[in-house]
Each structure stands twice: as C-alpha cells, then as structure tokens.
N, C-alpha and C. Protein backbone atom coordinates (compact mmCIF):
# COMPACT_ATOMS: atom_id res chain seq x y z
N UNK A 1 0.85 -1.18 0.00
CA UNK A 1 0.00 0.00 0.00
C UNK A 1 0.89 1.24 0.00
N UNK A 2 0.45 1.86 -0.71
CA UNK A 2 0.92 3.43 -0.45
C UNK A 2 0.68 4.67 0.02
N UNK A 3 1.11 5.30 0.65
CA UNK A 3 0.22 6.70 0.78
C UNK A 3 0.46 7.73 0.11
N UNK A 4 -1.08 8.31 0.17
CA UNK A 4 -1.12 9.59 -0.86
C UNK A 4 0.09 10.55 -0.15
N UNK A 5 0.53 11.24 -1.13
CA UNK A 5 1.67 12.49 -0.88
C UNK A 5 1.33 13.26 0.03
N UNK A 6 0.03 13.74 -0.21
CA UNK A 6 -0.51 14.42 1.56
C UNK A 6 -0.45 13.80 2.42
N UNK A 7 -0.69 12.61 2.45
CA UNK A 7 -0.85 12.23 4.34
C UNK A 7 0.90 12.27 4.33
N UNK A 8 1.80 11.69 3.82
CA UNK A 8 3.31 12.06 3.58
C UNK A 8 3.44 12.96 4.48
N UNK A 9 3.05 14.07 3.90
CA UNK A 9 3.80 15.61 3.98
C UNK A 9 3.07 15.94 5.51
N UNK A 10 1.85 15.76 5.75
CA UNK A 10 1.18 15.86 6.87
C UNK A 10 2.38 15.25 7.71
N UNK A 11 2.05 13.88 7.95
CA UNK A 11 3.05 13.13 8.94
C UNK A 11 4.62 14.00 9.08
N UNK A 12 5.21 14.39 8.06
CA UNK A 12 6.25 14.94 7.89
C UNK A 12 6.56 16.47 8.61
N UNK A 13 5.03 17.09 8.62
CA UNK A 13 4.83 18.70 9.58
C UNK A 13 4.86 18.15 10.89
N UNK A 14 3.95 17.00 11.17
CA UNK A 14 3.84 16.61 12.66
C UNK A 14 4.99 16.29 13.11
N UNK A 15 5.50 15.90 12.72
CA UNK A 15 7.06 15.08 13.06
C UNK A 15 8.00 16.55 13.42
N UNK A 16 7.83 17.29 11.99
CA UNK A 16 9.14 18.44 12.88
C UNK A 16 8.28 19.30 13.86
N UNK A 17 7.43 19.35 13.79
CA UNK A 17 6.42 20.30 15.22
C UNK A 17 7.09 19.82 16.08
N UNK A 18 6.75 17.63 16.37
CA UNK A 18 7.12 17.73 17.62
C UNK A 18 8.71 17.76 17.91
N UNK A 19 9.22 17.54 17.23
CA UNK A 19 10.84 18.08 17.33
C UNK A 19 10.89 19.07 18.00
N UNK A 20 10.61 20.42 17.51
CA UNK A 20 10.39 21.49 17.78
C UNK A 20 10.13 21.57 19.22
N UNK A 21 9.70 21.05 19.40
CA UNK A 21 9.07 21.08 21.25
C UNK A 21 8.20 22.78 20.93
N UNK A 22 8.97 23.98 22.04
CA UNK A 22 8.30 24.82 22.05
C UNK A 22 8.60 26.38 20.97
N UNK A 23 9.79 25.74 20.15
CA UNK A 23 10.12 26.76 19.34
C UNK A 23 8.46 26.90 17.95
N UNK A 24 8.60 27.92 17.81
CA UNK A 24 7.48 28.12 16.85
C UNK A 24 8.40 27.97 15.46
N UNK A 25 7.77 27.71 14.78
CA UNK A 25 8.44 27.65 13.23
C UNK A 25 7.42 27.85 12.31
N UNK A 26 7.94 28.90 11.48
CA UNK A 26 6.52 28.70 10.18
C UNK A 26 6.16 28.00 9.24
N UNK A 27 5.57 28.26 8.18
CA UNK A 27 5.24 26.80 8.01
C UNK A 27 5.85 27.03 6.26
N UNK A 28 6.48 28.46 6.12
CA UNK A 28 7.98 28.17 5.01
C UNK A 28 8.88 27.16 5.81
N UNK A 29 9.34 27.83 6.78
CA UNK A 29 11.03 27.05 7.18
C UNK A 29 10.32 25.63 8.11
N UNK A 30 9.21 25.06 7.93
CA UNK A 30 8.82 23.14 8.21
C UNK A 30 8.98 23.26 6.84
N UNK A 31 8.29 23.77 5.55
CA UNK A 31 8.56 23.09 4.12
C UNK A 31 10.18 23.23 3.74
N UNK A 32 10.36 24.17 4.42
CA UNK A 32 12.26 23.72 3.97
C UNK A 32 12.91 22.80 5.06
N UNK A 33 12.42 22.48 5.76
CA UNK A 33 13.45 21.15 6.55
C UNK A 33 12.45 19.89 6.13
N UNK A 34 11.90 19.88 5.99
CA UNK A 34 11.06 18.38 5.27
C UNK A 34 10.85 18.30 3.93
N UNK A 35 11.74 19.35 3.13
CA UNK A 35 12.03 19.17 1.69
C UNK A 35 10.67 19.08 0.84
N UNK A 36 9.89 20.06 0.87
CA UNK A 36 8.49 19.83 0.35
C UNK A 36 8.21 21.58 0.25
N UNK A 37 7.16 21.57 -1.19
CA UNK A 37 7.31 22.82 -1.60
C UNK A 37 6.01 23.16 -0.64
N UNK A 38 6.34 24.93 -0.25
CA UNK A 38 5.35 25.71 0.48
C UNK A 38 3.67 25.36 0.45
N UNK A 39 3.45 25.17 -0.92
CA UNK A 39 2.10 25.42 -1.33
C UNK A 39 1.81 23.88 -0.49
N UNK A 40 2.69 23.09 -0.90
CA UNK A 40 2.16 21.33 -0.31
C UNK A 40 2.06 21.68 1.01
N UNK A 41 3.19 22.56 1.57
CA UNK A 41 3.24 22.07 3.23
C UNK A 41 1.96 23.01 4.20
N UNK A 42 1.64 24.46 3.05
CA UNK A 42 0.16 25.32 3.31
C UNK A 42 -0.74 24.24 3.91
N UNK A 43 -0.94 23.31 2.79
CA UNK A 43 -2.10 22.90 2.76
C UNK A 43 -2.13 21.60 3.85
N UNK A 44 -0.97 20.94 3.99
CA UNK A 44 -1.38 20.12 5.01
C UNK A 44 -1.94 20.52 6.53
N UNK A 45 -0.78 21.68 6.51
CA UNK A 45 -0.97 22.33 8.08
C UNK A 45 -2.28 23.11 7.91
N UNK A 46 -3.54 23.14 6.82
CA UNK A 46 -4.61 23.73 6.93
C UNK A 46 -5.62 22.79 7.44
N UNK A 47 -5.14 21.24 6.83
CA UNK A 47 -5.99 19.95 7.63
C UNK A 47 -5.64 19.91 9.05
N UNK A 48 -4.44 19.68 9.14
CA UNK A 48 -4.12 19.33 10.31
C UNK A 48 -4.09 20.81 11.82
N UNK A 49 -4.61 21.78 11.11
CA UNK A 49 -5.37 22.80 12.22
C UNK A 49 -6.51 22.11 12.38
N UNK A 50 -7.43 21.82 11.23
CA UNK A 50 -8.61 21.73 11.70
C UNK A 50 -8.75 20.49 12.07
N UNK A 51 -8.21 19.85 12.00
CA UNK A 51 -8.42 17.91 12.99
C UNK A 51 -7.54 18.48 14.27
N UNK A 52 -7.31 19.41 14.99
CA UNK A 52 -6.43 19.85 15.88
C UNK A 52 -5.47 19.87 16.53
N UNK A 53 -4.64 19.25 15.45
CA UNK A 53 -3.28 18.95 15.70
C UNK A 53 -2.12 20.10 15.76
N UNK A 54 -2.51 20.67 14.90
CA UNK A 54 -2.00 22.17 14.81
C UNK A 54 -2.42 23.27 15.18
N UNK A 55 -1.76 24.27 15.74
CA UNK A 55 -2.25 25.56 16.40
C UNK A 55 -0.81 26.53 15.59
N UNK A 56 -1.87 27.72 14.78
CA UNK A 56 -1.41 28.49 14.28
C UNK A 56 -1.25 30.04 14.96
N UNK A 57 -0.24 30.60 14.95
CA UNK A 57 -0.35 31.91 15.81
C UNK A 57 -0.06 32.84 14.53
N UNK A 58 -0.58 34.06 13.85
CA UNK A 58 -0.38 35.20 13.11
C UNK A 58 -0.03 35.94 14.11
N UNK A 59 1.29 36.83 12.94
CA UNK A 59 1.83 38.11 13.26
C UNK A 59 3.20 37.71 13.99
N UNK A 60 3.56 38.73 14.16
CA UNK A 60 5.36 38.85 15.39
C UNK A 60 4.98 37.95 15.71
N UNK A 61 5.98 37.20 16.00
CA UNK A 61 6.37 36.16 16.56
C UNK A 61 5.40 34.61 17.04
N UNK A 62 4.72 34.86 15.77
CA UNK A 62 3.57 33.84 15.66
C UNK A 62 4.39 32.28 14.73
N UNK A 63 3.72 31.73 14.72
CA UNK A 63 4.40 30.12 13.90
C UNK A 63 2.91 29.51 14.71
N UNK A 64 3.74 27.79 14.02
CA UNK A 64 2.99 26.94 13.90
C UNK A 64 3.49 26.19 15.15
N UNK A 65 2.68 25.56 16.01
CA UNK A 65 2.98 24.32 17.32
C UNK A 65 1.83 23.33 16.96
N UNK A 66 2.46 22.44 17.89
CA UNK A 66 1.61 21.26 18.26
C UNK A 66 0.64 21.72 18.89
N UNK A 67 -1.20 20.90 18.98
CA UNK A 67 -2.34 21.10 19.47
C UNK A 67 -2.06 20.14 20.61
N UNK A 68 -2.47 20.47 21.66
CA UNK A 68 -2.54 19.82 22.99
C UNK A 68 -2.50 18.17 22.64
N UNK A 69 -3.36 18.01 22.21
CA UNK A 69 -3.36 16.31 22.12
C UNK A 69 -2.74 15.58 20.76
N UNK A 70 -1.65 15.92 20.08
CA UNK A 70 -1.08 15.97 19.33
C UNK A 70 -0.04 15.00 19.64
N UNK A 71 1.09 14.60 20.61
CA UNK A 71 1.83 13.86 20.88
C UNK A 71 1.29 12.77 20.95
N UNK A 72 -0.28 12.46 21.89
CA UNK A 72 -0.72 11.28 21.74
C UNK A 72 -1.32 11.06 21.25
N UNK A 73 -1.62 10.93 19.30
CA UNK A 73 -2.65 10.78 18.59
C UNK A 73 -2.09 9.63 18.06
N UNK A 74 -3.06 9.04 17.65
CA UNK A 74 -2.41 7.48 17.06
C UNK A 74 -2.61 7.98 15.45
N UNK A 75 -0.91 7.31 15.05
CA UNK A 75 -0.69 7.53 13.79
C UNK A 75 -2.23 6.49 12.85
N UNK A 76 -2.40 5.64 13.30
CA UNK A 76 -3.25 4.74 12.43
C UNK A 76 -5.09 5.47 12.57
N UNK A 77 -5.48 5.90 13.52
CA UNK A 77 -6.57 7.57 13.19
C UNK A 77 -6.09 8.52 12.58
N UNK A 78 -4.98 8.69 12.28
CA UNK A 78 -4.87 10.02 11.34
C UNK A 78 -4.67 9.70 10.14
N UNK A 79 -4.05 8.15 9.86
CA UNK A 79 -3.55 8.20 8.38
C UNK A 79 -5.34 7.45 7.48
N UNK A 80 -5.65 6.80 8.75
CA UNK A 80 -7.36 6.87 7.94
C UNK A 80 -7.89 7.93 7.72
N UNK A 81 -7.68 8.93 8.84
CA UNK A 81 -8.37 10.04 7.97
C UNK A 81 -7.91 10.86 6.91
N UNK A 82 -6.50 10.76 7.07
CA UNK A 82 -5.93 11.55 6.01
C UNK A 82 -6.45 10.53 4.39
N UNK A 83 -6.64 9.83 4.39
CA UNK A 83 -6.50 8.60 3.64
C UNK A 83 -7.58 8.42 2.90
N UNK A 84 -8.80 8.86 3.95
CA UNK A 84 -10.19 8.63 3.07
C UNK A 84 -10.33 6.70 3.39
N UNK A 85 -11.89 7.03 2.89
CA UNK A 85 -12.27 5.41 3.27
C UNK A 85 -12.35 4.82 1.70
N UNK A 86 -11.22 5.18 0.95
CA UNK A 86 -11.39 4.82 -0.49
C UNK A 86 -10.75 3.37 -0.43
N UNK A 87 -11.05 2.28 -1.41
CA UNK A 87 -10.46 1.15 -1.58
C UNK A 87 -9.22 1.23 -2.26
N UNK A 88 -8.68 0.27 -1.78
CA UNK A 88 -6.78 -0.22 -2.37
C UNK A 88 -7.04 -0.20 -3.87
N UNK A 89 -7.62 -1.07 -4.71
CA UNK A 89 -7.87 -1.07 -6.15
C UNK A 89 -9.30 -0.09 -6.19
N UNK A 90 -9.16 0.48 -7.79
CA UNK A 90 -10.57 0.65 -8.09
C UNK A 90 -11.41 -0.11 -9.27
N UNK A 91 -12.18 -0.75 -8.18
CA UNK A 91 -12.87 -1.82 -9.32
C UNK A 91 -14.01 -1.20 -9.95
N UNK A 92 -14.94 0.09 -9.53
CA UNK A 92 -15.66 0.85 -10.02
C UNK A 92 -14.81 2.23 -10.58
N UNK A 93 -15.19 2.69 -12.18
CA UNK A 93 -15.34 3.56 -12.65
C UNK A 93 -15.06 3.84 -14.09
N UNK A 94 -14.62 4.65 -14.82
CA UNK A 94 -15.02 4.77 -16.24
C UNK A 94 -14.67 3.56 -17.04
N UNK A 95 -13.78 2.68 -16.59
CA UNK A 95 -13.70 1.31 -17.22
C UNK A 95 -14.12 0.45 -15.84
N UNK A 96 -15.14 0.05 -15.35
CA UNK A 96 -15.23 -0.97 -14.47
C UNK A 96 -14.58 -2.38 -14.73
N UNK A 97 -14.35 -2.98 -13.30
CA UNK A 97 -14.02 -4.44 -13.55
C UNK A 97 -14.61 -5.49 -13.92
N UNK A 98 -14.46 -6.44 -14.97
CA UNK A 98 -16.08 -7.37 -15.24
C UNK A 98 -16.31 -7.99 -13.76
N UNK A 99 -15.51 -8.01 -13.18
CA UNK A 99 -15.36 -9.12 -11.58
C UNK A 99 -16.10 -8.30 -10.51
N UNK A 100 -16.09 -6.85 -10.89
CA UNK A 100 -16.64 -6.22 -9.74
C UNK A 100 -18.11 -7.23 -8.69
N UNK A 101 -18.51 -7.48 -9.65
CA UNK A 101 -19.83 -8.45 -8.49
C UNK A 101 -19.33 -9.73 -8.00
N UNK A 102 -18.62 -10.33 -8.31
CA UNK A 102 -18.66 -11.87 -7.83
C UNK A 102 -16.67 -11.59 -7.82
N UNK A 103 -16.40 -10.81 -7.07
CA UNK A 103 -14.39 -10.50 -6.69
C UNK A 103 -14.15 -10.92 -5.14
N UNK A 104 -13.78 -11.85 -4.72
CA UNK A 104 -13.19 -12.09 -3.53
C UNK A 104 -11.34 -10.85 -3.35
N UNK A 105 -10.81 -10.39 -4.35
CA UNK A 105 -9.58 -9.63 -4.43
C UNK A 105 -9.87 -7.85 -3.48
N UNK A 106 -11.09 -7.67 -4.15
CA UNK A 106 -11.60 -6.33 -3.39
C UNK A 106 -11.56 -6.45 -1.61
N UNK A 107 -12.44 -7.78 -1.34
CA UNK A 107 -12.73 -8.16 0.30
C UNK A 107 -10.90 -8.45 0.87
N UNK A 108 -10.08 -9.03 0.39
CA UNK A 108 -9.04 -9.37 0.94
C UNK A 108 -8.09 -8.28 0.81
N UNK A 109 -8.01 -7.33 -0.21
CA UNK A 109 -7.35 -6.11 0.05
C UNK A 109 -7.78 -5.34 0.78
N UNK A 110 -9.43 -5.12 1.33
CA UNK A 110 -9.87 -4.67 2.30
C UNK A 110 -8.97 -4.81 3.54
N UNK A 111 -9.27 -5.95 3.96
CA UNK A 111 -8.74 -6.54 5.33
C UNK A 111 -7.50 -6.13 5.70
N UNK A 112 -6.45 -6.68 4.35
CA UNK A 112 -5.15 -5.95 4.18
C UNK A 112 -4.80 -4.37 4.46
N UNK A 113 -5.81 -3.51 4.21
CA UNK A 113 -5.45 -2.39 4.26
C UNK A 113 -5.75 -1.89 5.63
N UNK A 114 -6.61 -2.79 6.45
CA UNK A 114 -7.03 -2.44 7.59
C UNK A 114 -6.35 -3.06 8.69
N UNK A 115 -5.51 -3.98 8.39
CA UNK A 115 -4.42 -4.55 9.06
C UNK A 115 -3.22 -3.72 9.28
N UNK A 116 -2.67 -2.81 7.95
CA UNK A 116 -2.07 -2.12 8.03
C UNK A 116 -2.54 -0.83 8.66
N UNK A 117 -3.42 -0.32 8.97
CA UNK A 117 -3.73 0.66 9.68
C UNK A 117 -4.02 0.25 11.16
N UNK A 118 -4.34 -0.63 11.34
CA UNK A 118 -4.39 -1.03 12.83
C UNK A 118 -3.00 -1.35 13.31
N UNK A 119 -2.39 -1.82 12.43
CA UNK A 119 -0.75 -1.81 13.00
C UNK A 119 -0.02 -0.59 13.07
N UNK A 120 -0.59 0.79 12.88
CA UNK A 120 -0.23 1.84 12.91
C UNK A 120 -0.82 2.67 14.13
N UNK A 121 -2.01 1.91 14.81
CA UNK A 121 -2.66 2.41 15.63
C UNK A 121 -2.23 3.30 17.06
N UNK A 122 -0.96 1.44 17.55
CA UNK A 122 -0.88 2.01 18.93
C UNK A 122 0.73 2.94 18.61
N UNK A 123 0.87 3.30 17.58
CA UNK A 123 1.85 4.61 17.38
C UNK A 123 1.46 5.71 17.45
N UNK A 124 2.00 6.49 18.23
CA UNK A 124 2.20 7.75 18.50
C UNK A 124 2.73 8.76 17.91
N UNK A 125 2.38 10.48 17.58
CA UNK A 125 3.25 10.95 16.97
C UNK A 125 4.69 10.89 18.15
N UNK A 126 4.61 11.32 19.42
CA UNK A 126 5.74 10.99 20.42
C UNK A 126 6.54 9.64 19.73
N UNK A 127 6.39 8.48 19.49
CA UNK A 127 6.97 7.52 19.41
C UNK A 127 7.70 7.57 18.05
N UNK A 128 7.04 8.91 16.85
CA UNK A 128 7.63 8.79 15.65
C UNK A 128 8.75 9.58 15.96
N UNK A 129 9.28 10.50 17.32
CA UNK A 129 10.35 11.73 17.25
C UNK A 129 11.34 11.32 18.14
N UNK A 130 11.43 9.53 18.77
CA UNK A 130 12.35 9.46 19.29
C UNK A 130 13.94 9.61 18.52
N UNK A 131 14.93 8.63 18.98
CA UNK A 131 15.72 8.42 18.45
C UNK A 131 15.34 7.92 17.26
N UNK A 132 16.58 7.75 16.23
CA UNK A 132 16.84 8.57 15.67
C UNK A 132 16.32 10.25 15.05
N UNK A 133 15.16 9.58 14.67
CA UNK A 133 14.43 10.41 13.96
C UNK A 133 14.55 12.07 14.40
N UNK A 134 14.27 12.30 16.30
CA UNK A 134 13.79 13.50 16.75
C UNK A 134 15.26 14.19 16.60
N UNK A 135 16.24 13.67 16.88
CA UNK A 135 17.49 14.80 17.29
C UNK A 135 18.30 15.08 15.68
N UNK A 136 17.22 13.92 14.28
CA UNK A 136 17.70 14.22 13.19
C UNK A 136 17.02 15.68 12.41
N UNK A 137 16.09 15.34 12.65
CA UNK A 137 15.03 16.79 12.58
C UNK A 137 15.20 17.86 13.30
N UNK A 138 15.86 17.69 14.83
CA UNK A 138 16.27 19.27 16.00
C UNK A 138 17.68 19.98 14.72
N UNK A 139 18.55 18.89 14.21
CA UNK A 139 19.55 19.49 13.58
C UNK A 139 19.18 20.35 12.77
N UNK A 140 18.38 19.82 11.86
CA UNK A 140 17.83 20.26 10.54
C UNK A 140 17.29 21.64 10.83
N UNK A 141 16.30 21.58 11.92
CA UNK A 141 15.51 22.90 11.85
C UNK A 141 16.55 23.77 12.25
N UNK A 142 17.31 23.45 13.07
CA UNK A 142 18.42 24.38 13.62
C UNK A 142 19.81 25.00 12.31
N UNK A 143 19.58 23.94 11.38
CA UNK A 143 20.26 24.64 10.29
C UNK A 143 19.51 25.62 9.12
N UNK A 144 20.85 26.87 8.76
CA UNK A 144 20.41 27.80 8.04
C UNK A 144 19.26 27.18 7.00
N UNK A 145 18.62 28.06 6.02
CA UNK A 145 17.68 27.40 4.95
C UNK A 145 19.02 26.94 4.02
N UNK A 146 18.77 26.29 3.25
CA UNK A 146 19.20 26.13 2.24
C UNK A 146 18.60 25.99 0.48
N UNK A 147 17.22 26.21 0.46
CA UNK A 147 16.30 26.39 -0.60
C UNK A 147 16.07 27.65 -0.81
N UNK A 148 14.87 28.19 -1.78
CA UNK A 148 14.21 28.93 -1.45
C UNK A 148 12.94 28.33 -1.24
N UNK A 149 11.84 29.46 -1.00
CA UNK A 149 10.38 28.32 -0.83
C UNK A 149 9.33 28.60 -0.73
C-alpha cells in the first residue's frame, strides 16, 4: 500500500512540530526542513489545524505548534483520515471491472489495508520523534535554509 503524498507531507509537519518542542516555526522554514514545496506544506498544516493537531499563531512572533493532544494521537486515526475510506484497487469507474460483483480480491485487500492501519494504531506521533528520527530533525531545523520556498 501506499500513501497519498498528503498524508506524507502531513506526517512529515507533525514530526518536525514535535521536534520542535516549544520553538514556533513557520510553516515556510517546516517546508524547507522536510524538503516539500510551500504550497504542499500550506495545505497540510490547513488539515491538520482543523483535525487539531495544529495551532497556528499570526503576526510577530507567531508560527505553527503542536495542538494539545497531538503527541498522543495514534498515527493509524490520522492516516485513515488523512487517507479517506477509499479502496486499495478501483474496481468501479469509467472502465469498471467485469469481476466487480462476484471478486473475492476487493474483500481481501480490504482486510489488508485495515491490518495495516491497525498496526499503525498504537503509534504515537511521540513515538515517531524518538531516536533517531527526533534529534535528526532538531539538527535540521536548527540549520540555516538552504532552498528557497
């Protein structure tokens, strides 16, 4: 399975937030340390305000933080929602599948995909910023830009 490029880039804001601990950062310099252009990284941090993971401050010395319950959100509720309740194949649409009615492949990629999200469940964004990961991202944000963006 794959994930769409948004839930990506989403997971990818959450991750340097919680790095971040209490420094604010905007949400140019998260798209330049997670290597993702502005307009992509706008739009995630516009979902992820409103599922309340994110808290945005405008003006002086405003940026982007983590929403209170943000450390303990389980990665496997967010990447369903980021995700949509769409199926792994699409057996409906401008060319349908002849199998679509009588397909046992649809029901078992089901399951599959929900296996993989339940194994994502009891993760934490906290558990995605330990080692390695968190003190690889403190560097990053702490270094100059190096893009533009």
């Amino acid at each position: 399975m794959r994930l769409a490029m948004f839930t990506d880039v989403a997971l990818r804001v959450l991750m340097c937030l919680a790095a971040a601990r209490d420094d604010l950062l905007t949400t140019r310099r998260v798209a330049e340390v997670i290597g993702v252009p502005y307009t992509h990284t706008a739009k995630a941090v516009a979902r992820l305000q409103h599922l309340g993971l994110v808290e945005a401050r405008r003006g002086r010395g405003g940026g982007l933080s983590l929403g209170a319950g943000a450390p303990a959100a389980s990665m496997g509720a967010l990447v369903r929602e980021l995700e949509g309740a769409g199926d792994v194949v699409a057996c409906e649409g401008d060319v349908p599948c002849p199998l679509v009615a009588n397909c046992r492949l649809r029901g078992v990629l089901r399951r599959a995909q929900e296996a993989f999200y339940a194994s994502l469940d009891p993760i934490t964004l906290a558990d995605l910023v330990t080692s390695p990961s968190g003190p690889t991202l403190i560097g990053m944000i702490g270094r100059a830009p190096t893009g533009t963006g």
